[in-house]
Protein backbone atom coordinates (compact mmCIF):
# COMPACT_ATOMS: atom_id res chain seq x y z
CA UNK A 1 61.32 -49.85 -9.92
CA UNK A 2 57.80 -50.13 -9.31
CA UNK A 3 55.37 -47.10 -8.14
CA UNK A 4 54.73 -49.30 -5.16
CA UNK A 5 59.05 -49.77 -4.48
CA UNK A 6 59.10 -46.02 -5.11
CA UNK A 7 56.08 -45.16 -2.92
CA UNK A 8 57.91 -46.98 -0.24
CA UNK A 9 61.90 -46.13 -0.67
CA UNK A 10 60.05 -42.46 -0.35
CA UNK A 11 60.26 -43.07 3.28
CA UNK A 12 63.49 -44.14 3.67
CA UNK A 13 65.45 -41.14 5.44
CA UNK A 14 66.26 -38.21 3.05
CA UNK A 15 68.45 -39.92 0.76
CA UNK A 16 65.42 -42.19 0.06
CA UNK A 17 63.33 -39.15 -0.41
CA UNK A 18 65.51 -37.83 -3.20
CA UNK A 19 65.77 -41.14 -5.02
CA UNK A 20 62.28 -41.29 -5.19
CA UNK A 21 61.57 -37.83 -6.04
CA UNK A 22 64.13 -38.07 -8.68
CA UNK A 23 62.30 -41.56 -10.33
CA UNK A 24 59.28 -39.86 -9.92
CA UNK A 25 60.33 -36.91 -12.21
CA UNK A 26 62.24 -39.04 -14.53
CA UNK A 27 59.08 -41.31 -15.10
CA UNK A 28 56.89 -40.62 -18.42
CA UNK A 29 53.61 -41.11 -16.09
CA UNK A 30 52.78 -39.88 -12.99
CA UNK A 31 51.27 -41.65 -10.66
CA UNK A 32 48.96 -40.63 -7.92
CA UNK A 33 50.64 -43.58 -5.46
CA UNK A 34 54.10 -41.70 -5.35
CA UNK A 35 53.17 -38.03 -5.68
CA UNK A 36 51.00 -38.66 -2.64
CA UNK A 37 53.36 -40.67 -0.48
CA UNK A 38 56.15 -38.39 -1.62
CA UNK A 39 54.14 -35.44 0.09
CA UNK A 40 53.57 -37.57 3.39
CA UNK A 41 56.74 -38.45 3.78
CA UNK A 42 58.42 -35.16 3.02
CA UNK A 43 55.67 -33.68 6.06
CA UNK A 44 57.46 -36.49 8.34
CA UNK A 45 60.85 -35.18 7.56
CA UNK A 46 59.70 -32.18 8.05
CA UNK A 47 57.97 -32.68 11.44
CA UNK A 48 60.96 -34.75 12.42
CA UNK A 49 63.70 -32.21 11.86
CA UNK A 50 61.54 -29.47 13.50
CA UNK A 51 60.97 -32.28 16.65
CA UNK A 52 65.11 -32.23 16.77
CA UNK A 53 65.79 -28.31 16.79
CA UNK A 54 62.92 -28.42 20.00
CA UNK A 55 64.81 -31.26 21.72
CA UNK A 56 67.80 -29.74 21.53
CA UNK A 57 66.41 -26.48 22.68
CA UNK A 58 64.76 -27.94 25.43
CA UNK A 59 67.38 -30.58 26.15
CA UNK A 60 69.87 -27.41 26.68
CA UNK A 61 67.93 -25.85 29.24
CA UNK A 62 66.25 -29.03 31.43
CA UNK A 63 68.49 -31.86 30.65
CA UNK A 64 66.84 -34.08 32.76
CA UNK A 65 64.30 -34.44 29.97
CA UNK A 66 66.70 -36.74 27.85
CA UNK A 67 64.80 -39.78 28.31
CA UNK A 68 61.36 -38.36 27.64
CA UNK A 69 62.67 -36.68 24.73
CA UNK A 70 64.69 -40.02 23.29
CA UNK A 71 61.05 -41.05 22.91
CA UNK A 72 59.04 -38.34 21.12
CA UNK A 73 62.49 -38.48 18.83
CA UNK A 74 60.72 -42.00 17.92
CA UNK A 75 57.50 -40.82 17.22
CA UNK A 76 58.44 -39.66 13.61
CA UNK A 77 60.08 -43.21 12.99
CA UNK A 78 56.61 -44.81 14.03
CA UNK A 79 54.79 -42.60 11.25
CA UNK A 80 57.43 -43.59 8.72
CA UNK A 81 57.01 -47.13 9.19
CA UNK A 82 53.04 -46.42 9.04
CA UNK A 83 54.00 -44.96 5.62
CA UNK A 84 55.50 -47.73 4.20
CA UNK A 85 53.14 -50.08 4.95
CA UNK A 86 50.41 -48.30 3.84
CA UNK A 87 52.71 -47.64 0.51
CA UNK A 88 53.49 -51.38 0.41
CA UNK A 89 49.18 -51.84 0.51
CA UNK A 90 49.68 -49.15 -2.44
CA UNK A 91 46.83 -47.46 -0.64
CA UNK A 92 46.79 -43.67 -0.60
CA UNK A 93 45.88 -43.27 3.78
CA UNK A 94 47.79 -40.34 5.91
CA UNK A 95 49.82 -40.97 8.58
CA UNK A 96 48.26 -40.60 11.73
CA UNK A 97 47.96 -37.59 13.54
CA UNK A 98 49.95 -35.19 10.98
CA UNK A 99 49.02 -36.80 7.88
CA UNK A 100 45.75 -34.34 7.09
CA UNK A 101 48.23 -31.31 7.67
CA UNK A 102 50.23 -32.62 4.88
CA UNK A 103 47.51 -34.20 2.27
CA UNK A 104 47.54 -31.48 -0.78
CA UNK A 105 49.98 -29.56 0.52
CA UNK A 106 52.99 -30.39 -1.48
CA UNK A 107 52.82 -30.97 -5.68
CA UNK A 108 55.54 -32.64 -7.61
């Protein structure tokens, strides 16, 4: 695959994370591209599973919020389509609004 495939499959759920974490390591050199759309997208999945655990929370206690929450749930698929195309530009740009929080945080 190419760093620009990889950059982008990075984005792809978890399972697409992985796979692309797992090409990264295996390649001989490492390229900027992936390591820093590998660290954007794992911030997504992060901010996307801690979005759930609230919604749930929330949801258990007001459930009249279900179709308010439905969309915020979509917010983190927004900033992972964001991610790939700025992947498939093979430009290094955060996500908006939680991509600075994420930039240098993570090395692989």
């Amino acid at each position: 695959m190419t760093n620009k495939t990889v950059a982008m499959v990075a984005y792809i759920t978890i399972i697409g994370w992985v796979i692309a974490y797992l090409t990264y390591k295996k390649s001989t050199e490492k390229n900027t591209l992936i390591n820093y759309h590998l660290g954007q997208s794992l911030g997504i999945i992060i901010i996307s599973v801690v979005l759930s655990v609230i919604s749930v929370v929330v949801l258990a206690i007001v459930p009249a919020l279900g179709s308010l929450f439905y969309l915020i749930s979509l917010i983190p698929f927004v900033f992972m389509l964001l991610g790939i195309i700025a992947a498939s530009n093979e430009t290094e740009r955060p996500v908006p609004l939680v991509g600075k929080i994420f930039e240098g945080k993570f090395s692989f």
